[in-house]
PDB file of N, CA and C in Angstrom:
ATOM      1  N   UNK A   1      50.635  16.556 -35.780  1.00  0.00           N
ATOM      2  CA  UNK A   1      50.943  16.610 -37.191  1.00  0.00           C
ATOM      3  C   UNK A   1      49.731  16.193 -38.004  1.00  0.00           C
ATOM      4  N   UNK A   2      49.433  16.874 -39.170  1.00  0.00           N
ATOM      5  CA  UNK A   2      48.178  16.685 -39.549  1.00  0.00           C
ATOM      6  C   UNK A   2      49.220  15.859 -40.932  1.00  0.00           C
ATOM      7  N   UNK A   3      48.415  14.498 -41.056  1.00  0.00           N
ATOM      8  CA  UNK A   3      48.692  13.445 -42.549  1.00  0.00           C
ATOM      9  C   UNK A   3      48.119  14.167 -43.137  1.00  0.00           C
ATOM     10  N   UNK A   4      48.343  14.585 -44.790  1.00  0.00           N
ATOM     11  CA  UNK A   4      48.340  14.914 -45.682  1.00  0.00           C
ATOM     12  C   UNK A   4      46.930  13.620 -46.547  1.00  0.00           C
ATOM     13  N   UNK A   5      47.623  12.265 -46.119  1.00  0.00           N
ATOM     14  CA  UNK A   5      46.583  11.211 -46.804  1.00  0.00           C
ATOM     15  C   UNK A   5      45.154  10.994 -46.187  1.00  0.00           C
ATOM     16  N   UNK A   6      45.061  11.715 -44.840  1.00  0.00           N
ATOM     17  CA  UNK A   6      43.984  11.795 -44.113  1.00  0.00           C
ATOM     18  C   UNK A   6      42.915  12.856 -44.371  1.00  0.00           C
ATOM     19  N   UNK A   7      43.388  14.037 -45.329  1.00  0.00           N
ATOM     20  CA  UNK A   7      42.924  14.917 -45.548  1.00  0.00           C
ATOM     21  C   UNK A   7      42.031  14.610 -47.575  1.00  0.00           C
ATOM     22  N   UNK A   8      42.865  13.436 -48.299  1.00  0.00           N
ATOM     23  CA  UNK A   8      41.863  12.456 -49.399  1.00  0.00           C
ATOM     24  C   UNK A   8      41.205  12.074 -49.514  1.00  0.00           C
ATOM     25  N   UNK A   9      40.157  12.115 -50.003  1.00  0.00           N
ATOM     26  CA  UNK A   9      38.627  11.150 -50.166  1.00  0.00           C
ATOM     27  C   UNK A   9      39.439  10.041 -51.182  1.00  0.00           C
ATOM     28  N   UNK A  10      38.898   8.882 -50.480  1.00  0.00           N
ATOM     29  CA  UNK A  10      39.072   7.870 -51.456  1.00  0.00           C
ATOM     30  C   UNK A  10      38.054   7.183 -52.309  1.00  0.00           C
ATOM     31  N   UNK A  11      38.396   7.123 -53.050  1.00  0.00           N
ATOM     32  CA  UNK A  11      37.281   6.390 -54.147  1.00  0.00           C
ATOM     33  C   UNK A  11      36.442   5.197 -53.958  1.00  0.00           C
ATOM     34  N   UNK A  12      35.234   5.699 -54.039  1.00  0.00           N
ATOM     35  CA  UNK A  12      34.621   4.329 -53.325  1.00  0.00           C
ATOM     36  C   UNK A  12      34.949   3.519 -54.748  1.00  0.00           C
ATOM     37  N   UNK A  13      34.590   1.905 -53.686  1.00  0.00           N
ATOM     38  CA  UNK A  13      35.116   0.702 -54.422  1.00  0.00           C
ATOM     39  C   UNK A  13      33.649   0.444 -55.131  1.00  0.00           C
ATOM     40  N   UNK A  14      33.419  -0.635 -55.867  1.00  0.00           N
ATOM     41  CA  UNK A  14      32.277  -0.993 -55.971  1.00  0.00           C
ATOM     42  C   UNK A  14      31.270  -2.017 -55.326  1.00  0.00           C
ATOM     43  N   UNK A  15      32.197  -2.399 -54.062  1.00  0.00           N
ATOM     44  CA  UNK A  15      31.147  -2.720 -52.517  1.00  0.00           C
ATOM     45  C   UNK A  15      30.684  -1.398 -52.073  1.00  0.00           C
ATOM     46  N   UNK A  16      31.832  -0.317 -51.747  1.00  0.00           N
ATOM     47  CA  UNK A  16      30.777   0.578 -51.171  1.00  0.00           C
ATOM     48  C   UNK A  16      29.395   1.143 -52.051  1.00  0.00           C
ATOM     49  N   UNK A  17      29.503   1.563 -53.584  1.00  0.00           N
ATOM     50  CA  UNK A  17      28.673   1.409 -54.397  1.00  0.00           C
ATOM     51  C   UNK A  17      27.314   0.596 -54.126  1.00  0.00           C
ATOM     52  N   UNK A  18      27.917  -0.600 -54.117  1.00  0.00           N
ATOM     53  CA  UNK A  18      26.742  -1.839 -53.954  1.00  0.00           C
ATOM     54  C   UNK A  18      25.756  -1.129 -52.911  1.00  0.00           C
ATOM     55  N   UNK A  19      26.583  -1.330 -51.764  1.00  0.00           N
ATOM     56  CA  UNK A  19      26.056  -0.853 -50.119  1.00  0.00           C
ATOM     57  C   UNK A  19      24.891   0.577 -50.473  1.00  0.00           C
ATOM     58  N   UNK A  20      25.924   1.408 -50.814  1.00  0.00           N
ATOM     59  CA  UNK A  20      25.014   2.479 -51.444  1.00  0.00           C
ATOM     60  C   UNK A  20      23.836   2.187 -52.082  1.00  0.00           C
ATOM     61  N   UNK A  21      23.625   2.012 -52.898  1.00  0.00           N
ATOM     62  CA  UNK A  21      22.234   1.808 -53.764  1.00  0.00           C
ATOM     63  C   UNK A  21      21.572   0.461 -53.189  1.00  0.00           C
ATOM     64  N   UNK A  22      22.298  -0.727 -52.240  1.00  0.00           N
ATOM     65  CA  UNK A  22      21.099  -1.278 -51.486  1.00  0.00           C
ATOM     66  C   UNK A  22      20.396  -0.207 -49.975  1.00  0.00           C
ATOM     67  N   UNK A  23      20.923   0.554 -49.641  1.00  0.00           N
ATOM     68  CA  UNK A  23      20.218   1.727 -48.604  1.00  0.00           C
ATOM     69  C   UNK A  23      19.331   2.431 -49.120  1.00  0.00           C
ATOM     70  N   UNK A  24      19.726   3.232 -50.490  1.00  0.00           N
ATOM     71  CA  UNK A  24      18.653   3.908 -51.358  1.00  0.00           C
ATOM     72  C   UNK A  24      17.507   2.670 -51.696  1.00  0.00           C
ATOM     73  N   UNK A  25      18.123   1.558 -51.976  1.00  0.00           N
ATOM     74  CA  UNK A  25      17.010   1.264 -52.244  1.00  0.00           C
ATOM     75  C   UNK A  25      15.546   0.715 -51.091  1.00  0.00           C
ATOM     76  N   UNK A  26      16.553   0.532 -49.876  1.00  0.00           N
ATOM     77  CA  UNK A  26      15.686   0.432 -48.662  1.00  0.00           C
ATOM     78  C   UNK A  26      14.755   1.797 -48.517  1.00  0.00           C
ATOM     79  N   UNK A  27      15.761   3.022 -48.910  1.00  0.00           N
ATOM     80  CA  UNK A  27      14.880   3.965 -48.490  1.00  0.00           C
ATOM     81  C   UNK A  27      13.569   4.455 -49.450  1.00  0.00           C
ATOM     82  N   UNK A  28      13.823   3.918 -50.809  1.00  0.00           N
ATOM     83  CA  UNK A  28      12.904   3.857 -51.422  1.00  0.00           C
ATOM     84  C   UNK A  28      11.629   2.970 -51.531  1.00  0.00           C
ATOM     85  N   UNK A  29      12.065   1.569 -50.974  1.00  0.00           N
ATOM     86  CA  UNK A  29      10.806   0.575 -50.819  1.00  0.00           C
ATOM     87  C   UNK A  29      10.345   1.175 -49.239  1.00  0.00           C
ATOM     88  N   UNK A  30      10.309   2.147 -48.321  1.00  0.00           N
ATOM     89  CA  UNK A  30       9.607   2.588 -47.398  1.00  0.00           C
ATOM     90  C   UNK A  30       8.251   3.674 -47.572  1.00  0.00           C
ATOM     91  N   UNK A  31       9.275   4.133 -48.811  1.00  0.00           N
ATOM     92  CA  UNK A  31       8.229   5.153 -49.594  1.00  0.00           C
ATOM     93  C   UNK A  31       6.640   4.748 -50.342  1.00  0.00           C
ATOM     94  N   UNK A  32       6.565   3.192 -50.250  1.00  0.00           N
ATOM     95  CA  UNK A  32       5.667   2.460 -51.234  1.00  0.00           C
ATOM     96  C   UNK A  32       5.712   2.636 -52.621  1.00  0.00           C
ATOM     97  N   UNK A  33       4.859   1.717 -53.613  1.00  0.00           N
ATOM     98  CA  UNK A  33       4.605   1.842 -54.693  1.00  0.00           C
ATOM     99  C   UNK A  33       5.556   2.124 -55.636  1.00  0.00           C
ATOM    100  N   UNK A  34       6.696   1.339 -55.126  1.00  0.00           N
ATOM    101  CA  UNK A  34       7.703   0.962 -56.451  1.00  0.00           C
ATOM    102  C   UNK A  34       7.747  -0.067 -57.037  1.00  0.00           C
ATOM    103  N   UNK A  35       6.893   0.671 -58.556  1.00  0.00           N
ATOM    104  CA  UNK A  35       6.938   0.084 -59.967  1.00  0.00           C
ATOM    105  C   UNK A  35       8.347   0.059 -60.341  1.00  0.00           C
ATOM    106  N   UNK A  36       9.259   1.299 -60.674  1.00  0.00           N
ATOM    107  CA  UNK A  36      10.155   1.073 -61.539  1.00  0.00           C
ATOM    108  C   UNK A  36      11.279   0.789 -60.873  1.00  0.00           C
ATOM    109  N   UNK A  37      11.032   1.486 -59.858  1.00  0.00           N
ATOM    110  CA  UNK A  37      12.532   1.894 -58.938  1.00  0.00           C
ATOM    111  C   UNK A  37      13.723   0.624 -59.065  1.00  0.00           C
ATOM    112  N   UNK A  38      12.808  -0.622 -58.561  1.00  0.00           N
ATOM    113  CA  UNK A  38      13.738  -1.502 -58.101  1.00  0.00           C
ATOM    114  C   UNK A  38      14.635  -2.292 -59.968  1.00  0.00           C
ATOM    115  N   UNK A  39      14.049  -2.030 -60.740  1.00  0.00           N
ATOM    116  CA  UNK A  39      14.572  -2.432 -61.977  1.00  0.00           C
ATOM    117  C   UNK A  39      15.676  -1.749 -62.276  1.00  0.00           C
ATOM    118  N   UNK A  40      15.444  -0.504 -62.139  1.00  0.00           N
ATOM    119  CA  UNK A  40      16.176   1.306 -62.767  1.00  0.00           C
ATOM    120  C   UNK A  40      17.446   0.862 -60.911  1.00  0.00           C
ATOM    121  N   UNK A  41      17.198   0.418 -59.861  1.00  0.00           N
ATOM    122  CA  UNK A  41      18.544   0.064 -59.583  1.00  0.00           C
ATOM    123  C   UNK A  41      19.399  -1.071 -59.751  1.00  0.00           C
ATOM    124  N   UNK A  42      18.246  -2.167 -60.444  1.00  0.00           N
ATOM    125  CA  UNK A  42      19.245  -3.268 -60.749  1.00  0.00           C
ATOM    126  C   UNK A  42      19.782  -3.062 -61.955  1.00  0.00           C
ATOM    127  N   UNK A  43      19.676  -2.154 -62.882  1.00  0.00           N
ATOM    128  CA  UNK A  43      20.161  -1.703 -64.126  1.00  0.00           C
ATOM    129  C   UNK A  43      21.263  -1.021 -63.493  1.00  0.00           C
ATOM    130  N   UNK A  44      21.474  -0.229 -62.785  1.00  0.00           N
ATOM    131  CA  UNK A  44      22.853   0.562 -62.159  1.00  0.00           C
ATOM    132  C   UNK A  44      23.583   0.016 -62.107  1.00  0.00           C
ATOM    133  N   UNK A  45      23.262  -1.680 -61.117  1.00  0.00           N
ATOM    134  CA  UNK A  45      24.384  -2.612 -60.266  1.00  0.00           C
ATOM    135  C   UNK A  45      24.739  -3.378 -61.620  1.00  0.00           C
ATOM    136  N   UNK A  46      23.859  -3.838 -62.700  1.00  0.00           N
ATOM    137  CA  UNK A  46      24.752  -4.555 -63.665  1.00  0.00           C
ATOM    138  C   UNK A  46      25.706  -3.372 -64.412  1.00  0.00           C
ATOM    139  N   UNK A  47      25.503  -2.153 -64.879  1.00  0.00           N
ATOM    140  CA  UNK A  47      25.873  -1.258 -65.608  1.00  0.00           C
ATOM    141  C   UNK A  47      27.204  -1.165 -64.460  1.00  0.00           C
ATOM    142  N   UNK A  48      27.259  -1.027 -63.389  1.00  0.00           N
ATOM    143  CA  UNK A  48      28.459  -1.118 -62.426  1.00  0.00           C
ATOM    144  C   UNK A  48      29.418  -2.436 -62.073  1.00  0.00           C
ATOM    145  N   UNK A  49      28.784  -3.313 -62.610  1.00  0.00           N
ATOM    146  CA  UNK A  49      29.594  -4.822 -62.598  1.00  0.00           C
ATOM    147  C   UNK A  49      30.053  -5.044 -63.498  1.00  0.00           C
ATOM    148  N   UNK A  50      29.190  -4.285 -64.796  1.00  0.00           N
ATOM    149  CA  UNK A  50      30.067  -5.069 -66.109  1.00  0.00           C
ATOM    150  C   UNK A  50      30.996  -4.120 -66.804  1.00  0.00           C
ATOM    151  N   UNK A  51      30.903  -2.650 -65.861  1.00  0.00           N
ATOM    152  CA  UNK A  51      32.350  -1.651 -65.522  1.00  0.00           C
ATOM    153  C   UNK A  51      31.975  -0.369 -66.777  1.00  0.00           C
ATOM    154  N   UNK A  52      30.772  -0.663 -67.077  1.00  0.00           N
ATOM    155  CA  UNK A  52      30.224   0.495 -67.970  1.00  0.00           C
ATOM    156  C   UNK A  52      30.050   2.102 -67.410  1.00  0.00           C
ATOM    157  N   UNK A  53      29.765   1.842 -66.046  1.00  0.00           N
ATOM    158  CA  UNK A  53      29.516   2.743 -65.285  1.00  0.00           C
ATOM    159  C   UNK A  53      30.763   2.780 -64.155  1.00  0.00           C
ATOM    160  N   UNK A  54      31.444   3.921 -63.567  1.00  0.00           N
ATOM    161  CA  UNK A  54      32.613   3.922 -61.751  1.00  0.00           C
ATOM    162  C   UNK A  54      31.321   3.643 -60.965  1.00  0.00           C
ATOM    163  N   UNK A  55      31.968   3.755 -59.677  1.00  0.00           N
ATOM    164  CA  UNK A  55      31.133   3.755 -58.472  1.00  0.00           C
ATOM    165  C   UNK A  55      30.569   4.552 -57.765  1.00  0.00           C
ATOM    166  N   UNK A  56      31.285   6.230 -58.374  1.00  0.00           N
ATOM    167  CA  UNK A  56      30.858   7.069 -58.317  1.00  0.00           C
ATOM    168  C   UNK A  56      29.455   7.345 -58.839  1.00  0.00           C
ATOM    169  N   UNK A  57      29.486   7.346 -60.179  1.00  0.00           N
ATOM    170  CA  UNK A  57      28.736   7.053 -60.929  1.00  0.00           C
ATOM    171  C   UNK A  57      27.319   6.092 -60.842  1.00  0.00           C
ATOM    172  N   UNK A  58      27.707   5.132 -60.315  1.00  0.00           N
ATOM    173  CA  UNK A  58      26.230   4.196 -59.866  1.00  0.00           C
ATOM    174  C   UNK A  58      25.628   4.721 -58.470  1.00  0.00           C
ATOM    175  N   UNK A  59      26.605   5.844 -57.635  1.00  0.00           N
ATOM    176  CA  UNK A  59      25.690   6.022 -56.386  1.00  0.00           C
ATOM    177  C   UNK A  59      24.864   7.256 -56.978  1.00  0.00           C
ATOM    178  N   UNK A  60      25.783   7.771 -57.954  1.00  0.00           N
ATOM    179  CA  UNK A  60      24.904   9.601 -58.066  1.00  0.00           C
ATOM    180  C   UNK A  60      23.543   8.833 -58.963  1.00  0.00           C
ATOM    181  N   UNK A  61      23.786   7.718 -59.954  1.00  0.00           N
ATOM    182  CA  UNK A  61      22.464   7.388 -60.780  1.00  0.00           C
ATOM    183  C   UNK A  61      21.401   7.198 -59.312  1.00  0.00           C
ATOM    184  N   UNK A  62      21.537   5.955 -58.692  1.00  0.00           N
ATOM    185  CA  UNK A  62      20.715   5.414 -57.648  1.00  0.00           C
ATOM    186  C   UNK A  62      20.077   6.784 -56.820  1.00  0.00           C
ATOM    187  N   UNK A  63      20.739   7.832 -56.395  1.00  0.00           N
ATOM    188  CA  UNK A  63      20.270   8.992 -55.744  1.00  0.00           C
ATOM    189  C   UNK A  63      19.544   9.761 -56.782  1.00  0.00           C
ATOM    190  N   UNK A  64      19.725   9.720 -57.859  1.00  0.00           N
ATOM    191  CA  UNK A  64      19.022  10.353 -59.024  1.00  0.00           C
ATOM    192  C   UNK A  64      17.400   9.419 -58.865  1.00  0.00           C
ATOM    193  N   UNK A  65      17.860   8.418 -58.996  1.00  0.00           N
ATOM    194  CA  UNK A  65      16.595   7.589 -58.908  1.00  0.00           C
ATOM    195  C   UNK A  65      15.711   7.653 -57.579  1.00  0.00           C
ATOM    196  N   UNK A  66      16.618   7.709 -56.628  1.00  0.00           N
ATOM    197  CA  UNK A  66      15.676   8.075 -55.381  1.00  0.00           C
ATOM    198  C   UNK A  66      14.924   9.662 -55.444  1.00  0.00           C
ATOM    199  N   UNK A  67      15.898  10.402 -55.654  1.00  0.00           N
ATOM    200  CA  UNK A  67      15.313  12.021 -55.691  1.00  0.00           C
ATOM    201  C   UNK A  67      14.132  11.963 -56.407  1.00  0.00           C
ATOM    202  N   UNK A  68      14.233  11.292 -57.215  1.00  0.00           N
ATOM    203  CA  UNK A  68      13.114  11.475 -58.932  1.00  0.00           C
ATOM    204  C   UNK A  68      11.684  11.070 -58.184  1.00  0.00           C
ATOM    205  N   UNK A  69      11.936   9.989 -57.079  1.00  0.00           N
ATOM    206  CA  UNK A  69      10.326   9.054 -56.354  1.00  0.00           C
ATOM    207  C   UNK A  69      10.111  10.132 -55.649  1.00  0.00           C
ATOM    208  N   UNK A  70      11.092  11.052 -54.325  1.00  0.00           N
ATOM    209  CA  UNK A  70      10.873  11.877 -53.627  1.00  0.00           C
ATOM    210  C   UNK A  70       9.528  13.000 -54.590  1.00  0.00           C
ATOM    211  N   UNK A  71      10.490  13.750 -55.397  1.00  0.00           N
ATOM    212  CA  UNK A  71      10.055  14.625 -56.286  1.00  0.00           C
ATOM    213  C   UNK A  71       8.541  14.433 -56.572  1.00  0.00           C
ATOM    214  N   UNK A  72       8.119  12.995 -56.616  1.00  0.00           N
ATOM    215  CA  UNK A  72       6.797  12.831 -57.241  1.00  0.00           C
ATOM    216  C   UNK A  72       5.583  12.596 -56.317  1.00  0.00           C
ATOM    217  N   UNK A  73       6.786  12.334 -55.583  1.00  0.00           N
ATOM    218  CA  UNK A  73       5.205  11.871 -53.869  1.00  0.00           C
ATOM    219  C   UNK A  73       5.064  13.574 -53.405  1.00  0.00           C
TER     220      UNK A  73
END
């Protein structure tokens, strides 16, 4: 029998969030020479704590922010 609730994405919380954008941000301090990066993700995690931003929302910014370093190296 296939569950119906197994087949839902659930909404990440804002630990998984957190988790998220501390990996991006590992994967970005491997890259070197981050000036902004690490500010532009601690701006996410407060903008996500003080509920301005979902959690959705703070992983797609943080991947925005990673893509953007990719893009430039």
């Amino acid at each position: 029998m296939n569950n119906f609730e197994d087949n839902i994405e659930r909404t990440p919380t804002i630990g998984d969030a957190r988790q998220h954008i501390e990996a991006v941000r590992s994967e970005i301090m491997s890259m070197g020479a981050n000036d902004s990066e690490n500010e532009s993700l601690d701006q996410v995690i407060v903008k996500l704590e003080d509920g301005d931003i979902t959690s959705t929302e703070a992983m797609q910014q943080a991947d925005a922010i990673r893509d953007s370093k990719q893009s430039y190296h």
